[in-house]
C-alpha atoms as a PDB file:
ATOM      1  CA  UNK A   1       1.689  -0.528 -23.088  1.00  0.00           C
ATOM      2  CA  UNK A   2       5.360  -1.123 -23.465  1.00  0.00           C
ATOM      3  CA  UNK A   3       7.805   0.091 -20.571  1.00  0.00           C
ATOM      4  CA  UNK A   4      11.044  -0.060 -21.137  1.00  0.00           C
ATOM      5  CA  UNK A   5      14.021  -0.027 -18.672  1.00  0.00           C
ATOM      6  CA  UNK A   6      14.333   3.906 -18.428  1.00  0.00           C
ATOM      7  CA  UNK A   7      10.398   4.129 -17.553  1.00  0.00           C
ATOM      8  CA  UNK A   8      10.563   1.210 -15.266  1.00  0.00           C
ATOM      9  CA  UNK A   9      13.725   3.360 -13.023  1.00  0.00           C
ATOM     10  CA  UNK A  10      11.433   6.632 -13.244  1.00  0.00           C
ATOM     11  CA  UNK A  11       8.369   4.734 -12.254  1.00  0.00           C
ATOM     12  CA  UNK A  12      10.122   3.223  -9.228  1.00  0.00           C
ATOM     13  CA  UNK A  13      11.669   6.972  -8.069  1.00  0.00           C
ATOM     14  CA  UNK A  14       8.595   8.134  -7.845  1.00  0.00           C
ATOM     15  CA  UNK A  15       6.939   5.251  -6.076  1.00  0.00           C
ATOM     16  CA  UNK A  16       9.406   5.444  -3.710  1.00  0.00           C
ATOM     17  CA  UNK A  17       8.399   9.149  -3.027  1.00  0.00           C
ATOM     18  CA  UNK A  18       5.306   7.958  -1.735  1.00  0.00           C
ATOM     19  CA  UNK A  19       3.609   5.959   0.828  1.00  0.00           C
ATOM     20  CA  UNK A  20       2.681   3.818  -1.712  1.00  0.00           C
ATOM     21  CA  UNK A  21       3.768  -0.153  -0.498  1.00  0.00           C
ATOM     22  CA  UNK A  22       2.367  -2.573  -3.235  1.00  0.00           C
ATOM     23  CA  UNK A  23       1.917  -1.694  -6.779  1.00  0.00           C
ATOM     24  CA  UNK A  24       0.749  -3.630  -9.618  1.00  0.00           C
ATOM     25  CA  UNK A  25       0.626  -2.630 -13.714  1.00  0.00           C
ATOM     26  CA  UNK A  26      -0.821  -5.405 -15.417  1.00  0.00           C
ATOM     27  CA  UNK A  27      -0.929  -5.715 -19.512  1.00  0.00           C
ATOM     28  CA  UNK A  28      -1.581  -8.710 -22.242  1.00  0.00           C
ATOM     29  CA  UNK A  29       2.300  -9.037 -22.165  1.00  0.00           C
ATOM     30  CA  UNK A  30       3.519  -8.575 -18.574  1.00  0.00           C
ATOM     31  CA  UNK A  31       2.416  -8.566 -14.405  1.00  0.00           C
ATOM     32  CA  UNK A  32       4.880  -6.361 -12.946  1.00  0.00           C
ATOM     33  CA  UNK A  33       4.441  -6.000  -8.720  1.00  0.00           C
ATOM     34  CA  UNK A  34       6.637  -4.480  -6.694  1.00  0.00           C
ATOM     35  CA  UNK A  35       6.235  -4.038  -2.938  1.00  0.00           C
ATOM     36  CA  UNK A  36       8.310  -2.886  -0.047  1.00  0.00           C
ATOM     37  CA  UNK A  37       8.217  -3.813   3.495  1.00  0.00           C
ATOM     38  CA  UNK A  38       8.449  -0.423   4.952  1.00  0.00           C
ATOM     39  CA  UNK A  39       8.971   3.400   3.997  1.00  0.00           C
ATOM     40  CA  UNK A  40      12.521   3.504   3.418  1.00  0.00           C
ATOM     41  CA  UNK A  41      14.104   6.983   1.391  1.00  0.00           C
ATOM     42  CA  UNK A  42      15.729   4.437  -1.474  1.00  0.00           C
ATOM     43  CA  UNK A  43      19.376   4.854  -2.179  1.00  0.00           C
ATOM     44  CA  UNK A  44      21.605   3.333  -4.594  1.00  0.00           C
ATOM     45  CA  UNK A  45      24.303   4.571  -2.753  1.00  0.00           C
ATOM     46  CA  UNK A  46      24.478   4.941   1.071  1.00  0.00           C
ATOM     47  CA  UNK A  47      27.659   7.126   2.305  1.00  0.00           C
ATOM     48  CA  UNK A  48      29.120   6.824   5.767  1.00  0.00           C
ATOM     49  CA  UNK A  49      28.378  10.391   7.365  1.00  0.00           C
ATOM     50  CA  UNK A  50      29.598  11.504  10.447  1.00  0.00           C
ATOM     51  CA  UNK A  51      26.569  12.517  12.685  1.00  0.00           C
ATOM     52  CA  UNK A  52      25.683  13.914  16.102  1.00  0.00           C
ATOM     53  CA  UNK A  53      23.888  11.908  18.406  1.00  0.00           C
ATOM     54  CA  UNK A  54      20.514  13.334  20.012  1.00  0.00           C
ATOM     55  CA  UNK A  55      20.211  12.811  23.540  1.00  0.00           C
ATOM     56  CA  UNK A  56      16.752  11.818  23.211  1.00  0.00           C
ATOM     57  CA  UNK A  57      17.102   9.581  20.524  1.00  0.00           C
ATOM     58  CA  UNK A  58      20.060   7.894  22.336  1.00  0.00           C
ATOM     59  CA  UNK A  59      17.818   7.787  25.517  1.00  0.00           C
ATOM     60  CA  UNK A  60      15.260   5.986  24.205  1.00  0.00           C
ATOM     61  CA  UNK A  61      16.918   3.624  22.140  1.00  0.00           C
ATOM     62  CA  UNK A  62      18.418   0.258  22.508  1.00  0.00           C
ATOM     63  CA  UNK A  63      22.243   0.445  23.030  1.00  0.00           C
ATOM     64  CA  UNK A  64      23.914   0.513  19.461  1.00  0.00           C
ATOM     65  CA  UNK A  65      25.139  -2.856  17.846  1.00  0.00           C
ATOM     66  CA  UNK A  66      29.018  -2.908  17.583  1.00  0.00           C
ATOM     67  CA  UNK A  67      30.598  -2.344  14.031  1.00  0.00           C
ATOM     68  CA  UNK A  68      30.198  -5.346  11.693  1.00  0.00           C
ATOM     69  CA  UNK A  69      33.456  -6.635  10.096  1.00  0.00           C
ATOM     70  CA  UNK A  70      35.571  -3.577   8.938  1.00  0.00           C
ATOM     71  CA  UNK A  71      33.026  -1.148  10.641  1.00  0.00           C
ATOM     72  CA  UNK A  72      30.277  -1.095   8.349  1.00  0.00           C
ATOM     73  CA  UNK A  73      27.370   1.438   8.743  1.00  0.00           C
ATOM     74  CA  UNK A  74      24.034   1.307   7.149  1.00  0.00           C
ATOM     75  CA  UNK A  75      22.954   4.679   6.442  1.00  0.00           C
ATOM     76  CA  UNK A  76      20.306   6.200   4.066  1.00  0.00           C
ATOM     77  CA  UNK A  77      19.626  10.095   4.074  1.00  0.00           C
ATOM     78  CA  UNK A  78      16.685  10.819   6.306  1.00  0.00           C
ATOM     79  CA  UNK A  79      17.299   8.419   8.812  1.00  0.00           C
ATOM     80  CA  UNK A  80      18.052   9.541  12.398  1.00  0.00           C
ATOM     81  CA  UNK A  81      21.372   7.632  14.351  1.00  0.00           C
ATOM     82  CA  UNK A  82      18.463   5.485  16.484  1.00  0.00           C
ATOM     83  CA  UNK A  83      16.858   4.486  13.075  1.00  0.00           C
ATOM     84  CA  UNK A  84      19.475   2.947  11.310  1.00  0.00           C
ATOM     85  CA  UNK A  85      20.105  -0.531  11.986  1.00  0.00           C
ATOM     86  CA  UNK A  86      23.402  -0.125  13.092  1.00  0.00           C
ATOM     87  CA  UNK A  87      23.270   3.188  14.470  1.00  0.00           C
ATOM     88  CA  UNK A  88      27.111   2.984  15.912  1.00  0.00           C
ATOM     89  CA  UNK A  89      28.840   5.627  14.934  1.00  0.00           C
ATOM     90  CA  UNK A  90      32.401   4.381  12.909  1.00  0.00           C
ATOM     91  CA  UNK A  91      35.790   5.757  14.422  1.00  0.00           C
ATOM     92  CA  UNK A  92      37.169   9.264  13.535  1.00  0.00           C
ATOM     93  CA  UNK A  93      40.517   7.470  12.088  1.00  0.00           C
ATOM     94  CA  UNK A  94      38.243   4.663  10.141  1.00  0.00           C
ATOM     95  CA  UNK A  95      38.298   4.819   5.932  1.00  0.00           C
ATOM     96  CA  UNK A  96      35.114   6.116   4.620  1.00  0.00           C
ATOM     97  CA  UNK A  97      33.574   3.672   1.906  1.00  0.00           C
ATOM     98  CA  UNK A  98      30.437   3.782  -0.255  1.00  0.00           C
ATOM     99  CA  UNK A  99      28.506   0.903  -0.729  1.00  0.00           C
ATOM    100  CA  UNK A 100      26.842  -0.192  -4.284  1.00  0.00           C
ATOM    101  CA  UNK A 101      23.158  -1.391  -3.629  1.00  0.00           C
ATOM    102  CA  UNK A 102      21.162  -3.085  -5.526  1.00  0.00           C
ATOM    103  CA  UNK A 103      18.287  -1.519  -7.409  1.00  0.00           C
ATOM    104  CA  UNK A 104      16.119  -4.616  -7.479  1.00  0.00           C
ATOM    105  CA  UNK A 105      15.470  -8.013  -6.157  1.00  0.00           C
ATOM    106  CA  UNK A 106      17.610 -10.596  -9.128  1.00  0.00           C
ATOM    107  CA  UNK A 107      20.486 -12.535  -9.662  1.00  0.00           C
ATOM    108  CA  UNK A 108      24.226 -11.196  -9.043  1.00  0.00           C
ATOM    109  CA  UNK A 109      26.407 -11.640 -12.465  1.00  0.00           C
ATOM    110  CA  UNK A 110      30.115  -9.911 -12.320  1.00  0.00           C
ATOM    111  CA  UNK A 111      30.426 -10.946 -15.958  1.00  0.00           C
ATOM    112  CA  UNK A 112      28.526 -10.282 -19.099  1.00  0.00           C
ATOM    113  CA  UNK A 113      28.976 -13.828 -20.030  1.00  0.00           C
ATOM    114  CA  UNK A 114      30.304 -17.354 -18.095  1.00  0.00           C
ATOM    115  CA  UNK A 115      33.319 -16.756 -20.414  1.00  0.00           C
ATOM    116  CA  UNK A 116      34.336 -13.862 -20.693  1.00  0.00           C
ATOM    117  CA  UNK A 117      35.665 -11.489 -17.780  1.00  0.00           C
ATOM    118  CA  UNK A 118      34.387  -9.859 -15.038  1.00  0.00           C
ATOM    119  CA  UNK A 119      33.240  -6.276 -14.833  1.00  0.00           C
ATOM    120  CA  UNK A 120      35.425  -5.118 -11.474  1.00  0.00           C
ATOM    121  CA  UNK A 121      37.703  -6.943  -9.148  1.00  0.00           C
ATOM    122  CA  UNK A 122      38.950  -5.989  -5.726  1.00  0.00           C
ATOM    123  CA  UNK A 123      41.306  -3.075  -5.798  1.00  0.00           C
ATOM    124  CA  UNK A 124      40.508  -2.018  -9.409  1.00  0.00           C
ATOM    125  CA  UNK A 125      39.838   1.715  -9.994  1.00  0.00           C
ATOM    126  CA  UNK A 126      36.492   2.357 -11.058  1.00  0.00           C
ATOM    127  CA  UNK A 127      34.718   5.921 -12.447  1.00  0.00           C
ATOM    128  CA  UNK A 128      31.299   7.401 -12.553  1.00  0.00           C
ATOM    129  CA  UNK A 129      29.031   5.643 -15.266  1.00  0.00           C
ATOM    130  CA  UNK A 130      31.033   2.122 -15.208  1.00  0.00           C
ATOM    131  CA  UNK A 131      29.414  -0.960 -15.714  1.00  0.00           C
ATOM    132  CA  UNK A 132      29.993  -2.919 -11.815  1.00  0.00           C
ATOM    133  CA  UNK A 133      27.733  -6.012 -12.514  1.00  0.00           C
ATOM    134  CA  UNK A 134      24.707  -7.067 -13.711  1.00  0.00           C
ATOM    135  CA  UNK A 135      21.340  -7.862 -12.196  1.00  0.00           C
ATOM    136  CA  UNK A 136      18.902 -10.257 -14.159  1.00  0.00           C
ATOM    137  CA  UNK A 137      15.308  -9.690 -12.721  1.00  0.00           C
ATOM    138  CA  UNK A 138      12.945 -11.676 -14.715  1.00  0.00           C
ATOM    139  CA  UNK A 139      14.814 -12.220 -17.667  1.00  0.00           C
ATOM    140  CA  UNK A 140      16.408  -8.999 -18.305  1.00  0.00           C
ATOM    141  CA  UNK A 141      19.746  -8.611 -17.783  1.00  0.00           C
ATOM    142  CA  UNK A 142      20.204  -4.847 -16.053  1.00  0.00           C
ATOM    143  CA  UNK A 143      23.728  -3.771 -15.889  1.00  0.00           C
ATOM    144  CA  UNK A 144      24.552  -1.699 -12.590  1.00  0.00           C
ATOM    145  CA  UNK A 145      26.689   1.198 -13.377  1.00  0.00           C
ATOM    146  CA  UNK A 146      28.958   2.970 -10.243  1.00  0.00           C
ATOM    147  CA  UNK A 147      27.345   6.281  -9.279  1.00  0.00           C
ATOM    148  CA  UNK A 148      30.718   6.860  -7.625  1.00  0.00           C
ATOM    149  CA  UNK A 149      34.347   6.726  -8.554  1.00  0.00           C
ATOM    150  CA  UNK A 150      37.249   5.460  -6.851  1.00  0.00           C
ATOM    151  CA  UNK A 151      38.892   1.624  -5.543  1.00  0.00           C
ATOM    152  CA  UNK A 152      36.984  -1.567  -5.516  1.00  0.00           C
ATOM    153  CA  UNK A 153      37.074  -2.531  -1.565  1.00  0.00           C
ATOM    154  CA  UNK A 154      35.107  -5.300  -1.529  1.00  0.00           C
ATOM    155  CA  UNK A 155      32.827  -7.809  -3.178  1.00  0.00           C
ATOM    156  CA  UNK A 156      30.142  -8.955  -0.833  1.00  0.00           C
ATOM    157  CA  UNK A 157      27.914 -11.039  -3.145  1.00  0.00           C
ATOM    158  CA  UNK A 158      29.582 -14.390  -4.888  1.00  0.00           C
ATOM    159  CA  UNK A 159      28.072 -14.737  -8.824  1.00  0.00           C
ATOM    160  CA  UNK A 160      25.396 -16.486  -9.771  1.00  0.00           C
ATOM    161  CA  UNK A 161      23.850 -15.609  -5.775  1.00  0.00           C
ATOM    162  CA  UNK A 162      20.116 -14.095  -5.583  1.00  0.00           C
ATOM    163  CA  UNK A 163      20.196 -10.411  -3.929  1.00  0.00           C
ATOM    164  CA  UNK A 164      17.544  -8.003  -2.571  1.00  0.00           C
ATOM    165  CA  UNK A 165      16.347  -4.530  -3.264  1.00  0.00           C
ATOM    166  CA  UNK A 166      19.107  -2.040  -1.436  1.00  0.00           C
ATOM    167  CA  UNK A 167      21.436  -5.443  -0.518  1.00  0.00           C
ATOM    168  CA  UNK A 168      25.221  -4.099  -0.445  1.00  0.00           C
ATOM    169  CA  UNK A 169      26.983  -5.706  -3.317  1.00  0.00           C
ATOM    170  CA  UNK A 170      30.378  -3.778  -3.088  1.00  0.00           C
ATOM    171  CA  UNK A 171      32.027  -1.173  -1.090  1.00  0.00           C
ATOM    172  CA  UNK A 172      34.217   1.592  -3.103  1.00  0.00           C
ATOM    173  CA  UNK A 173      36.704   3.730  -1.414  1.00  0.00           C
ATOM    174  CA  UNK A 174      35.843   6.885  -3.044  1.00  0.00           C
ATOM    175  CA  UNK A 175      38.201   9.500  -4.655  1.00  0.00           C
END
């Protein structure tokens, strides 16, 4: 049975609507697995809300980690404040960014090619549907298009560098 790209992002969606952990299609042409550590509502992009804090929640959880460099916030719809692991909440006054995850465990290209240019650099404008970078997962080279539009904050993964499923591998300022 032949899967192509398309079937192998709807087969993943729904996976990740389930409890489902480990799953494994086998054929006379490919082993695909793909497992997960723990039930996690996937995102390819997490936002920075602004939330209230339960009492409870805050009560029985550990005291909240400070901001990470430039205030960063992992965030991913259905998770309460205490769940996230950084559940500090970022200033009022701080810029709101978006962060580009990756869909898949690979390898981190910003370029189609060693010679030719890169896809984005910081502070370039990018739109909805725009190629960001690629991902090669087992010999496929899956380009990673921006869900979001707006300014090209950061880069957080160097080429050629192996990334995990959700890893941050830019932040946009949207708008």
């Amino acid at each position: 049975m032949p899967l192509d790209l398309t079937q192998l992002r709807e087969l993943l969606a729904a996976i990740n609507q389930t409890d489902i952990t480990e799953l494994t299609l086998k054929s006379d042409d490919y082993e695909l697995t793909v497992r997960r550590e723990s039930r996690v509502v996937p995102a390819t992009i997490a936002t920075v809300p602004s939330l209230p804090i339960e009492a409870e929640s805050a009560v029985a959880s550990p005291p909240p980690a400070p901001p990470a460099k430039g205030g960063s916030f992992d965030y991913r719809p259905g998770d309460s404040p205490a769940s996230s692991t950084q559940s500090a909440l970022p200033p009022t006054n701080e810029r709101r960014w978006v962060e580009i995850l990756s869909p898949m465990v690979g390898t981190f290209y910003r370029a189609p090619a060693p010679d030719e240019p890169v896809f984005v650099e910081v502070g370039d404008r990018i739109r909805v549907g725009q190629t960001v970078c690629i991902i090669e997962a087992m010999k496929l080279m899956n380009e990673l298009e921006a869900e979001v539009s707006g300014e090209v904050l950061e880069i957080l993964v160097q080429n050629g560098e192996p990334v995990e499923y959700e890893q941050p591998l830019m932040r946009v300022l949207p708008g």
